[in-house]
N, C-alpha and C. Protein backbone atom coordinates (compact mmCIF):
# COMPACT_ATOMS: atom_id res chain seq x y z
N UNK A 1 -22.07 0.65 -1.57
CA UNK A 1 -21.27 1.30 -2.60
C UNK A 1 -21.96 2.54 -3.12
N UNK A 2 -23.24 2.85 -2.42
CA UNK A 2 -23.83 4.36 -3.17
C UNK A 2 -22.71 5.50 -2.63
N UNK A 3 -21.66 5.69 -1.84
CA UNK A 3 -21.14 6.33 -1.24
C UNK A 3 -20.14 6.84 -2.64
N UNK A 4 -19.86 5.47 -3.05
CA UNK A 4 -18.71 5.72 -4.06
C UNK A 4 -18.89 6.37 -5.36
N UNK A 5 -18.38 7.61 -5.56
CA UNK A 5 -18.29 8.49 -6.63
C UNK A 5 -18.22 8.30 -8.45
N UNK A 6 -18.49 6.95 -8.31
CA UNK A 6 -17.38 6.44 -9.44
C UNK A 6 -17.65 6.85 -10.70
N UNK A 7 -19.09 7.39 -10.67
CA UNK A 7 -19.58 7.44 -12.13
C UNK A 7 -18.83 8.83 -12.80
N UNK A 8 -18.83 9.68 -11.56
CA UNK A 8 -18.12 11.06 -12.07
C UNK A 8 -17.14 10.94 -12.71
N UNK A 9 -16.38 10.17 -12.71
CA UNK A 9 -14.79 9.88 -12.74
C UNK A 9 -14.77 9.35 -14.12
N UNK A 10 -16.31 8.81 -14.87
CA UNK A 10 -16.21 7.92 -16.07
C UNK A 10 -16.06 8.76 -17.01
N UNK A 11 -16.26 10.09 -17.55
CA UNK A 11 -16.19 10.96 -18.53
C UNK A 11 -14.50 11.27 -18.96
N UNK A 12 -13.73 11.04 -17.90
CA UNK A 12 -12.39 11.39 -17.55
C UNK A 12 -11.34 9.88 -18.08
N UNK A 13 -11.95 9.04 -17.51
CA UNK A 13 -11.98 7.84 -17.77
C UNK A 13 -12.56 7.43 -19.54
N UNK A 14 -13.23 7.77 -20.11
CA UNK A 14 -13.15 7.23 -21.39
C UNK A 14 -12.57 8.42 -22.17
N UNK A 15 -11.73 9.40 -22.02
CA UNK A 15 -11.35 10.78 -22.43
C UNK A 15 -10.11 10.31 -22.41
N UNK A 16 -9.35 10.00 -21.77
CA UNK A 16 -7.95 9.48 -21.12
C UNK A 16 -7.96 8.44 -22.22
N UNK A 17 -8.79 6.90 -21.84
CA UNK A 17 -8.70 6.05 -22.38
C UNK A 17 -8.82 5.95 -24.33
N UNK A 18 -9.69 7.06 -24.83
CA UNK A 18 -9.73 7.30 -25.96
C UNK A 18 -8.54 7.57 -26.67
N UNK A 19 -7.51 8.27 -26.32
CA UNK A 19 -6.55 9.26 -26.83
C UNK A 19 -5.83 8.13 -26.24
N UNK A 20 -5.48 7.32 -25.19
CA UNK A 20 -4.36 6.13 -25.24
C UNK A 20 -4.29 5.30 -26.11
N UNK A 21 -5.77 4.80 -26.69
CA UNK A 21 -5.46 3.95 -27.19
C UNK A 21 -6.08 3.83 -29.04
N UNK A 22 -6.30 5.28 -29.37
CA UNK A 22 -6.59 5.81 -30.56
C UNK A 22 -8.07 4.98 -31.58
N UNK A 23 -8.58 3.87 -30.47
CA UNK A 23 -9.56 4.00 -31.11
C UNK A 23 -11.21 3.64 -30.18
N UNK A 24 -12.31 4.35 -30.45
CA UNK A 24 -13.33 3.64 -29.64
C UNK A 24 -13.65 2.86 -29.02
N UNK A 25 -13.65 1.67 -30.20
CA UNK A 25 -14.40 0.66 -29.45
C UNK A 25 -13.39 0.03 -28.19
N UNK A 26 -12.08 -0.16 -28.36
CA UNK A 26 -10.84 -0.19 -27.90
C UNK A 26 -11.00 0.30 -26.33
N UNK A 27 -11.43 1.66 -26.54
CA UNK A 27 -11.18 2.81 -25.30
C UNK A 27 -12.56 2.29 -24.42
N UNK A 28 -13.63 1.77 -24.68
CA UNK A 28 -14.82 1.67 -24.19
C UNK A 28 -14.61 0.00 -23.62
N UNK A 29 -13.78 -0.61 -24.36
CA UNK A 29 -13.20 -1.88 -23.52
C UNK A 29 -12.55 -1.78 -22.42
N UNK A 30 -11.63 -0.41 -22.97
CA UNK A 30 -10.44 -0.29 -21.11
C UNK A 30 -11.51 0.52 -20.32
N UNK A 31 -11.91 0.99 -20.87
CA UNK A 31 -12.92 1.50 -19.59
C UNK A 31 -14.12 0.86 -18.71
N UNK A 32 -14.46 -0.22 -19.59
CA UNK A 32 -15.38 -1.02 -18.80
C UNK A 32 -14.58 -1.96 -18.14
N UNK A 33 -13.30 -2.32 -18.62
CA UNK A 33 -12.36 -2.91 -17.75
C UNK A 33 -12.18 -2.74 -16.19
N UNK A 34 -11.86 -1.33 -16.65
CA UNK A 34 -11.51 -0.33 -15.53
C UNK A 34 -12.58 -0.79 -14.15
N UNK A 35 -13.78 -0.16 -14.80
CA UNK A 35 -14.71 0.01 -14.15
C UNK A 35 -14.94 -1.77 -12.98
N UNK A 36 -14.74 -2.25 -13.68
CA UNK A 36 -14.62 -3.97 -13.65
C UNK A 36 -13.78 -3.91 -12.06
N UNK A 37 -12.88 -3.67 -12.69
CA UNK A 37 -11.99 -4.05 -11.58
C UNK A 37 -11.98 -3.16 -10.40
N UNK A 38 -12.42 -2.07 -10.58
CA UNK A 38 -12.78 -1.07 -9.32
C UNK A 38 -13.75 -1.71 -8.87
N UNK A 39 -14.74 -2.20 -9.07
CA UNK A 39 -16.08 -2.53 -8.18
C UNK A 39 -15.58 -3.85 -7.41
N UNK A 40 -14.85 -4.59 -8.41
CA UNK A 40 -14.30 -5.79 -7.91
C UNK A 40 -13.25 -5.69 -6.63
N UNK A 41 -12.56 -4.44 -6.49
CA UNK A 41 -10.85 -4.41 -5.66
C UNK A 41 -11.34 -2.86 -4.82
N UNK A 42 -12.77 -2.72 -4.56
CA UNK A 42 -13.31 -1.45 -4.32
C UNK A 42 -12.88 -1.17 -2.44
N UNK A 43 -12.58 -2.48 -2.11
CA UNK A 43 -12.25 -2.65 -0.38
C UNK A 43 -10.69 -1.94 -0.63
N UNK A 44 -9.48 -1.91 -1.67
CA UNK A 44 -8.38 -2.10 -1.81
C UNK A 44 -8.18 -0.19 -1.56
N UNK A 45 -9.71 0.41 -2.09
CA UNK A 45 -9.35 1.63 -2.49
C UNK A 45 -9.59 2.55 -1.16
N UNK A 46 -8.58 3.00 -0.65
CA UNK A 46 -8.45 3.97 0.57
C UNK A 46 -9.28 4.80 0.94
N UNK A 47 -10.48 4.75 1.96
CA UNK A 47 -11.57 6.22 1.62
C UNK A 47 -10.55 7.22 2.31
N UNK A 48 -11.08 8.60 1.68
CA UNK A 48 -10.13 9.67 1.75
C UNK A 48 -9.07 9.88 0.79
N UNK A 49 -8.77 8.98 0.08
CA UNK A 49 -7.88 9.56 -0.45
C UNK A 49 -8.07 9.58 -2.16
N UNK A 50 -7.65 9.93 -3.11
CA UNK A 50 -8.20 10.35 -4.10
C UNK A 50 -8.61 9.38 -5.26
N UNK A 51 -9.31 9.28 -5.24
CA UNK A 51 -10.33 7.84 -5.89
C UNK A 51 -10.46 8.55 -7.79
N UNK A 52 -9.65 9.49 -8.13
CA UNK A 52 -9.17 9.76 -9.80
C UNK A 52 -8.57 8.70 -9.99
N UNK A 53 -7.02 9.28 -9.16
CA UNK A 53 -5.92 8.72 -9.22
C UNK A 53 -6.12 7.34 -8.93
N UNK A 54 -6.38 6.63 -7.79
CA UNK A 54 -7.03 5.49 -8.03
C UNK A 54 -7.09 4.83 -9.18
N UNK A 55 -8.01 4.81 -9.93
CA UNK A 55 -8.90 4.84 -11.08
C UNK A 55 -7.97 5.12 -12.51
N UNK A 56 -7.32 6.34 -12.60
CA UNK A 56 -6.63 6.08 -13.59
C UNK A 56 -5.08 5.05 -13.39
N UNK A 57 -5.11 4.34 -12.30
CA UNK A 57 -3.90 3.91 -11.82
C UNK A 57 -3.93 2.10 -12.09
N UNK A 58 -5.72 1.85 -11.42
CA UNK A 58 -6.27 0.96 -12.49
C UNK A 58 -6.02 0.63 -13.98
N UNK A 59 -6.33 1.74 -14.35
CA UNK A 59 -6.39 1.79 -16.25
C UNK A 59 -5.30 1.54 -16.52
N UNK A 60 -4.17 2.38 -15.81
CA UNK A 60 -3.23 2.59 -16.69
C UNK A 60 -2.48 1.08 -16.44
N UNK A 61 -2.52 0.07 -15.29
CA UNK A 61 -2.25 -0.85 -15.07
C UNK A 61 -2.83 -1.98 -16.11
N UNK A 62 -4.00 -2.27 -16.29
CA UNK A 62 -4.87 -3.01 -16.87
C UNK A 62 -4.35 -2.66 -18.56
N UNK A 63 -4.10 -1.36 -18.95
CA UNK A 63 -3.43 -1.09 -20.34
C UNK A 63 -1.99 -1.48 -20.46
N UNK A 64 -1.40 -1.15 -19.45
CA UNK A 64 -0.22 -1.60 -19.56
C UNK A 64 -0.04 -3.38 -19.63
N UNK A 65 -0.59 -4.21 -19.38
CA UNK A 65 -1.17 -5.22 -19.02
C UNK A 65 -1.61 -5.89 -20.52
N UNK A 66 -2.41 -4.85 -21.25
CA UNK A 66 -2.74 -5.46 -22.29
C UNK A 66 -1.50 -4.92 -23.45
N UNK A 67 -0.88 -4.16 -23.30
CA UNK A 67 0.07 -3.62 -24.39
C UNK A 67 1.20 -4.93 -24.26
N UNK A 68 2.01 -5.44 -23.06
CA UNK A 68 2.86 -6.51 -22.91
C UNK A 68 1.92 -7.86 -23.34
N UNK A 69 0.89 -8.03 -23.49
CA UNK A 69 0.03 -9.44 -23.94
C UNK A 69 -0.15 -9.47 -25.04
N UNK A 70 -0.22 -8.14 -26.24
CA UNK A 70 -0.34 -7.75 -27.83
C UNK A 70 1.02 -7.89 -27.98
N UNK A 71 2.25 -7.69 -26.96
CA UNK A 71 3.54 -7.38 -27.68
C UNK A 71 3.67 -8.99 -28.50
N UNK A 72 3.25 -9.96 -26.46
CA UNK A 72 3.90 -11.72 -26.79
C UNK A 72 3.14 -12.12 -28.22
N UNK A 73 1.34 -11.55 -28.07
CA UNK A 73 1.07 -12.54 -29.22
C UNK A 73 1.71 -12.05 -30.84
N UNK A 74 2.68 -10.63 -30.94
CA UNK A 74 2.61 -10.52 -31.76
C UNK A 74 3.99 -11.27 -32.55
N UNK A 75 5.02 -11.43 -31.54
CA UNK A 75 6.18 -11.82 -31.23
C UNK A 75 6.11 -13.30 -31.98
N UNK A 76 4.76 -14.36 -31.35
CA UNK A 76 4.50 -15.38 -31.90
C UNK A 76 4.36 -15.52 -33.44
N UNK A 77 3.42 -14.18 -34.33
CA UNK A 77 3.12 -13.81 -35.61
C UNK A 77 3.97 -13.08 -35.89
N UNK A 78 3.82 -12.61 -37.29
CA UNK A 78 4.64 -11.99 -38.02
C UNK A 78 3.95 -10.77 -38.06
N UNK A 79 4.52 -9.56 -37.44
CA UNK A 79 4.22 -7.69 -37.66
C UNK A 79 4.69 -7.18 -38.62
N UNK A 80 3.71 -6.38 -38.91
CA UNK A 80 4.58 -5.64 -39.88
C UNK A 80 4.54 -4.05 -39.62
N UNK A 81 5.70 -3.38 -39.59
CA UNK A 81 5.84 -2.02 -39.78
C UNK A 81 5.05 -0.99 -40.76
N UNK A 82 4.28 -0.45 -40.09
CA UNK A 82 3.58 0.34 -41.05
C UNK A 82 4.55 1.23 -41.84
N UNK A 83 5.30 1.73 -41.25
CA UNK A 83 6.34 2.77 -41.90
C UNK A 83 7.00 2.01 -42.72
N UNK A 84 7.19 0.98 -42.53
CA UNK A 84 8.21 -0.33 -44.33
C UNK A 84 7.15 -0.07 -45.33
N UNK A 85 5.84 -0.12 -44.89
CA UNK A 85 4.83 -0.31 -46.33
C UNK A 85 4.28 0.90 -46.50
N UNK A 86 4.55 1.96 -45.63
CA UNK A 86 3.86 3.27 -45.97
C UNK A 86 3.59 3.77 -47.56
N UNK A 87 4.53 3.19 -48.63
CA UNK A 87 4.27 3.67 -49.92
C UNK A 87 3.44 3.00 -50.55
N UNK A 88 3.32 1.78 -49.99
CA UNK A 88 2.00 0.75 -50.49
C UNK A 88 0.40 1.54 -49.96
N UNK A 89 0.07 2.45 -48.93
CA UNK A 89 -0.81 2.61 -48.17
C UNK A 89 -1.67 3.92 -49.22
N UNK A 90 -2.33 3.85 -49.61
CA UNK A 90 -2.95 5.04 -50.70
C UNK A 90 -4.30 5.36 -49.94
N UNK A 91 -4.45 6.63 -49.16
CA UNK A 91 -5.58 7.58 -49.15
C UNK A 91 -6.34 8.22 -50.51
N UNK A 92 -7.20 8.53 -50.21
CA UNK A 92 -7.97 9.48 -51.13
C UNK A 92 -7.51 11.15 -50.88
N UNK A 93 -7.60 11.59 -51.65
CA UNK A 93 -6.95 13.18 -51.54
C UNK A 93 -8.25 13.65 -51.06
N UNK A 94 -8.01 14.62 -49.86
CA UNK A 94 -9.36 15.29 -49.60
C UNK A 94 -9.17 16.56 -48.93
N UNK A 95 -9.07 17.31 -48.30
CA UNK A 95 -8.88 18.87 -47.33
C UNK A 95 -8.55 17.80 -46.45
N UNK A 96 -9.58 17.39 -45.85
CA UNK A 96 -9.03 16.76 -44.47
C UNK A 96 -7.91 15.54 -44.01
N UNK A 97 -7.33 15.12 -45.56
CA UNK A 97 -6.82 14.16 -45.51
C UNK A 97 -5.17 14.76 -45.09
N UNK A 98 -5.12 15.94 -45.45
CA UNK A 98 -4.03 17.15 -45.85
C UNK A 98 -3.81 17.61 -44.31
N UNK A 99 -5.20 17.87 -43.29
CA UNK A 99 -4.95 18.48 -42.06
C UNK A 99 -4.25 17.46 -41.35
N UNK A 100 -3.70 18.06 -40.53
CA UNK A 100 -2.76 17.48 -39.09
C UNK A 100 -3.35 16.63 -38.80
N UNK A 101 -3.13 15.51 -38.18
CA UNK A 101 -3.38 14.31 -37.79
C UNK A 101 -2.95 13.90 -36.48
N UNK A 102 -3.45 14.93 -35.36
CA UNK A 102 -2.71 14.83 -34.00
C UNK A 102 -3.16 13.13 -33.18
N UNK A 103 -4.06 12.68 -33.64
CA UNK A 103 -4.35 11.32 -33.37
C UNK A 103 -3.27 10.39 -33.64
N UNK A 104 -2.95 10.17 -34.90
CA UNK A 104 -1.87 9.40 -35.59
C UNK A 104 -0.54 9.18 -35.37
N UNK A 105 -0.42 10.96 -34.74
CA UNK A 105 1.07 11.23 -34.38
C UNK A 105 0.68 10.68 -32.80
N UNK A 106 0.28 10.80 -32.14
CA UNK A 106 0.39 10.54 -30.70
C UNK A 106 0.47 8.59 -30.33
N UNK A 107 -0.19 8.54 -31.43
CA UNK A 107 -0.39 6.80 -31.50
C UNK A 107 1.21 6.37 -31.86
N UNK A 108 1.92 7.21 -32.59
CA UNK A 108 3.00 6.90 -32.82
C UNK A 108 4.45 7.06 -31.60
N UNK A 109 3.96 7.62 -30.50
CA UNK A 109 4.80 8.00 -29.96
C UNK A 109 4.81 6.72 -28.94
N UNK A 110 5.93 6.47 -27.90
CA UNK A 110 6.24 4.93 -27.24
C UNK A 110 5.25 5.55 -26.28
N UNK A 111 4.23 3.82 -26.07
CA UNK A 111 3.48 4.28 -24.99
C UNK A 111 3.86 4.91 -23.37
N UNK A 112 4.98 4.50 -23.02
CA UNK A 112 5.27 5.07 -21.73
C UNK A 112 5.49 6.97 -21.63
N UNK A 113 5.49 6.91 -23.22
CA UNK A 113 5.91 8.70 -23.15
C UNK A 113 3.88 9.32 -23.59
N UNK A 114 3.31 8.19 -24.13
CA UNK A 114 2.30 9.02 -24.62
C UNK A 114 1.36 8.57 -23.03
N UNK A 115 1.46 8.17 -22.62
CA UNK A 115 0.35 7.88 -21.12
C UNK A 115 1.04 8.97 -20.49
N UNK A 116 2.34 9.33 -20.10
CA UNK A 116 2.42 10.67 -19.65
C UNK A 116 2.00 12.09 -20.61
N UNK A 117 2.36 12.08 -21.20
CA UNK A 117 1.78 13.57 -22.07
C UNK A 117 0.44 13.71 -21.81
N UNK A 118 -0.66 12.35 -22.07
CA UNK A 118 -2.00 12.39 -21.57
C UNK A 118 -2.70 12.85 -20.64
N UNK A 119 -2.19 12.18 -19.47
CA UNK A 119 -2.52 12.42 -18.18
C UNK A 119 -1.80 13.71 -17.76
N UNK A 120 -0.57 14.50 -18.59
CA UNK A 120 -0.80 15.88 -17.72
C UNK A 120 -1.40 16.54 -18.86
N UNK A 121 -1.39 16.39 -20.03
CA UNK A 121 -1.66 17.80 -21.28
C UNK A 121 -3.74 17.46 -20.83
N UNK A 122 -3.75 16.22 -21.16
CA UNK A 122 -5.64 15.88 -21.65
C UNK A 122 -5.76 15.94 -19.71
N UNK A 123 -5.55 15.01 -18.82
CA UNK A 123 -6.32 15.08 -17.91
C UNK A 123 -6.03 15.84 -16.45
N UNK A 124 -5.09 17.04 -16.97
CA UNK A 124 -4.84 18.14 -16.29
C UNK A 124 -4.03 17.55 -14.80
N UNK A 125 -3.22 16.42 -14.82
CA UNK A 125 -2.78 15.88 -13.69
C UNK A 125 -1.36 16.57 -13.63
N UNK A 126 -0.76 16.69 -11.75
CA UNK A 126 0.10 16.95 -11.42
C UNK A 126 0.95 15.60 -11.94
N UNK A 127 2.27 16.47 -12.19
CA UNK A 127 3.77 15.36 -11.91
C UNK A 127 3.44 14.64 -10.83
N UNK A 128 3.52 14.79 -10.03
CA UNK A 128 3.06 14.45 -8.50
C UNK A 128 2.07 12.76 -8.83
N UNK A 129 0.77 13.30 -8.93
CA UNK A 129 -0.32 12.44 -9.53
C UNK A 129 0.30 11.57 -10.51
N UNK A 130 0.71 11.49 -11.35
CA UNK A 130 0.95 11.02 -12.85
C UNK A 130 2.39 10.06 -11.93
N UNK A 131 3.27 10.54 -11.36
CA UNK A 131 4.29 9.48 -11.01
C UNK A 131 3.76 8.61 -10.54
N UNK A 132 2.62 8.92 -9.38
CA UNK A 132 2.04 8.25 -8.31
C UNK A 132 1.02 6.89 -9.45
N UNK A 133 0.39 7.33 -10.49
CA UNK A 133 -0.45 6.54 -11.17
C UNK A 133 0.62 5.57 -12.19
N UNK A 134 1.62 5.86 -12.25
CA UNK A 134 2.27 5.07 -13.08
C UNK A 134 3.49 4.48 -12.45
N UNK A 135 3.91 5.06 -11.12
CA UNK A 135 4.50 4.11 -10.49
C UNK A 135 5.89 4.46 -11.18
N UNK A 136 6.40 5.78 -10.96
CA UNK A 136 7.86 5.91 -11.65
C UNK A 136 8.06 7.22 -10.84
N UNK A 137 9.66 7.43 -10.67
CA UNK A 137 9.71 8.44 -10.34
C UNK A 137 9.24 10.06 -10.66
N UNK A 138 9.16 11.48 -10.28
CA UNK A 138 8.56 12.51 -10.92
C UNK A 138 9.50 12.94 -11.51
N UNK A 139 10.93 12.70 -11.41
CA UNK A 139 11.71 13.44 -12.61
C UNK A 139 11.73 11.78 -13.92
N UNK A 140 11.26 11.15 -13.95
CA UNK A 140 10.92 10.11 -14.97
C UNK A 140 10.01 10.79 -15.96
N UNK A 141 8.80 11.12 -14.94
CA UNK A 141 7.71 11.66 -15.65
C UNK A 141 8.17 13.10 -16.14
N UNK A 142 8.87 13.94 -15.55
CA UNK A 142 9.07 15.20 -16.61
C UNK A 142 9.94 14.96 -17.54
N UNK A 143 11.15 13.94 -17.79
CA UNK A 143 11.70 13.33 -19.04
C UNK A 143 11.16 12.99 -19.79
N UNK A 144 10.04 12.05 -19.63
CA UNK A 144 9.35 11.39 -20.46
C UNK A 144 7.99 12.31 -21.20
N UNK A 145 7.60 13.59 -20.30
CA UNK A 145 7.06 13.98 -20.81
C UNK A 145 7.88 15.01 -21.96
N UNK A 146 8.65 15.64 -21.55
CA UNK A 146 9.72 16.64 -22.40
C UNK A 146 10.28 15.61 -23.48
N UNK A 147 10.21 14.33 -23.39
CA UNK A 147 10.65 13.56 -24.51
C UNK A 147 9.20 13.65 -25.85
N UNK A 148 8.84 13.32 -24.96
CA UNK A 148 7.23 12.84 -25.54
C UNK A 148 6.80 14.76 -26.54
N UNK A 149 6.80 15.45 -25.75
CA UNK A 149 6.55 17.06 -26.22
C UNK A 149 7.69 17.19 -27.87
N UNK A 150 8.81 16.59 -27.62
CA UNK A 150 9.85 17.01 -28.83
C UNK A 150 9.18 16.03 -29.67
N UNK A 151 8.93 14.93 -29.68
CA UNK A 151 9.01 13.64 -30.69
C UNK A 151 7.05 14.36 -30.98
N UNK A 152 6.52 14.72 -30.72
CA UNK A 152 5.17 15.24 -30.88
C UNK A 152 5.38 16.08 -32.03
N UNK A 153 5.89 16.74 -31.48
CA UNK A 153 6.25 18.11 -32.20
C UNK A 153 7.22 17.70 -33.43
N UNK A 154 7.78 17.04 -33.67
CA UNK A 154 8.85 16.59 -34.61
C UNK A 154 7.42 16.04 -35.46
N UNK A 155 6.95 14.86 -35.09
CA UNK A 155 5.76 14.22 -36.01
C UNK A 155 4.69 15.00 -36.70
N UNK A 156 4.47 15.91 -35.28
CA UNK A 156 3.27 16.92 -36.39
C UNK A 156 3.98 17.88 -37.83
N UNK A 157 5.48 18.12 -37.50
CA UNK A 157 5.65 19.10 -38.75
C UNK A 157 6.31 18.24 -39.58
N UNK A 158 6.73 17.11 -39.60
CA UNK A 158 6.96 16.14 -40.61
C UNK A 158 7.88 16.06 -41.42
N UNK A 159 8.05 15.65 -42.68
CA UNK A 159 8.23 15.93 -43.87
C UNK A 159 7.79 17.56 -44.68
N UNK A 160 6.68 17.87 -44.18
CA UNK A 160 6.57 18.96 -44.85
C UNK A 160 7.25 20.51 -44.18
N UNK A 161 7.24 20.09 -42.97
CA UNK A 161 8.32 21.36 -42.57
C UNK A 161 9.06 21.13 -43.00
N UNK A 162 10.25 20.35 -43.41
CA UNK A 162 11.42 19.58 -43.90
C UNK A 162 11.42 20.19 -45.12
N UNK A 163 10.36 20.11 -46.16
CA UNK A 163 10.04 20.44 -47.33
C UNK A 163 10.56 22.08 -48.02
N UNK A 164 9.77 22.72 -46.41
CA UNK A 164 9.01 24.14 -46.66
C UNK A 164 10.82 24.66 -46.28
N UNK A 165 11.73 24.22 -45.20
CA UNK A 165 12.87 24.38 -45.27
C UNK A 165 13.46 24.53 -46.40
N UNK A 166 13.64 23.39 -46.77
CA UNK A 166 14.70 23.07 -48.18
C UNK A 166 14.09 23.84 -49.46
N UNK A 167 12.75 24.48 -49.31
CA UNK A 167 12.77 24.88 -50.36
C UNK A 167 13.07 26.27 -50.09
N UNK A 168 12.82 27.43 -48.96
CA UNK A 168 13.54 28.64 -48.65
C UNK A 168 14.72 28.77 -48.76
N UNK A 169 15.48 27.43 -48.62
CA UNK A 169 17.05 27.41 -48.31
C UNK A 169 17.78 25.90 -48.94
N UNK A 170 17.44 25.70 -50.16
CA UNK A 170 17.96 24.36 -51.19
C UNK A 170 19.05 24.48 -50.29
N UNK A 171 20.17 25.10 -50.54
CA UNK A 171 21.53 24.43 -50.18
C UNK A 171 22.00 23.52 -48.94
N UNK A 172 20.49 24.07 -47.71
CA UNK A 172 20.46 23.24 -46.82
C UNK A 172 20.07 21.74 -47.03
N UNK A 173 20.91 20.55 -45.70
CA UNK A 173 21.14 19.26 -45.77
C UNK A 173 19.45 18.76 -45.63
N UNK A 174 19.51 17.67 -46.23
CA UNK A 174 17.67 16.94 -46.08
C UNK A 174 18.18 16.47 -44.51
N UNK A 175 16.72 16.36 -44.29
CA UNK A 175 17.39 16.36 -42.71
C UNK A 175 17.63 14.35 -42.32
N UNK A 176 17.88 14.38 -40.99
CA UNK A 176 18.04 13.33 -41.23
C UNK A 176 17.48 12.55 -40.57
N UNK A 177 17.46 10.81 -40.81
CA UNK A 177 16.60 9.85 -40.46
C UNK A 177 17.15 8.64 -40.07
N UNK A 178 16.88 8.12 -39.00
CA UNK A 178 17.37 6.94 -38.41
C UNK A 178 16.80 5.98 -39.48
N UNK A 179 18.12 5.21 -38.99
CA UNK A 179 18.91 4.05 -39.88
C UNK A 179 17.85 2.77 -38.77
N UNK A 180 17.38 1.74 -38.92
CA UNK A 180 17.43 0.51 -37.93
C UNK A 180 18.70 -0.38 -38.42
């Protein structure tokens, strides 16, 4: 196995995995996961052919894997919507509490749209690549990413673009918000 590249691939691999799954210790689990199961299924992996993709095809399997196993146990317990209790939730006022929060918003977006935005915006992958690692067609992946790009973009300007509207132009409608 000295042949095999793998370590290169780990910087990419906990970079990816960080921003999927919004927190450290979290991201350093799927990645040793990862790593796990490549050494383990290392006969499975084709020489010649591109041992990224590979690798993030792993991850994204093994995450996907654990996102349907958090759904059942949560299904069993009782969840709660952060957005029902959001007025219960009190920060401290600070500069930075005020800046954009591109972490928060991306965590918010459905994982099948935020593993694509990832893998082409953060880990510079073709449509091509990214269908191939997730196992969906490439016009899936440019929907889902063009979905994923609007609902991004909607989250980062918020309420307060909303705000900065209505107050240039009161007579305009508050905008509007899905009902469940």
């Amino acid at each position: 196995m000295t042949d095999f590249p793998l370590t290169e691939h780990i910087p990419s691999l906990r970079r990816y995995a960080r921003a999927l799954t919004g927190d450290a210790w979290t991201a350093d689990d799927l990645v040793q996961d990862t790593l796990e199961r490549a050494c383990a299924k290392w006969r499975l992996w084709t020489a010649g052919s591109d041992l990224r993709t590979w690798l993030f095809t792993l991850m994204h399997n093994i995450f996907a894997n654990q996102v349907r196993s958090a759904v059942r146990q949560r299904a069993a317990g009782t969840a709660v919507n952060v957005d029902d209790v959001e007025h219960e939730l009190v920060a401290p006022e600070s500069a930075a509490s005020q800046s954009l929060d591109l972490q928060r918003c991306l965590m918010r977006l459905p994982e099948d749209q935020r593993a694509v935005l990832l893998l082409v915006s953060l880990e510079d992958l073709s449509y091509e690549e990214v269908a191939k690692i997730i196992g969906i067609p490439m016009g899936t992946v440019m929907s889902r990413l063009s979905r994923a790009r609007t609902r991004l973009r909607e989250l980062m300007e918020g309420p307060a673009a909303a705000g900065t509207v209505r107050a240039i132009h009161p007579e305009s409608p508050a905008p509007l918000r899905r009902l469940k």
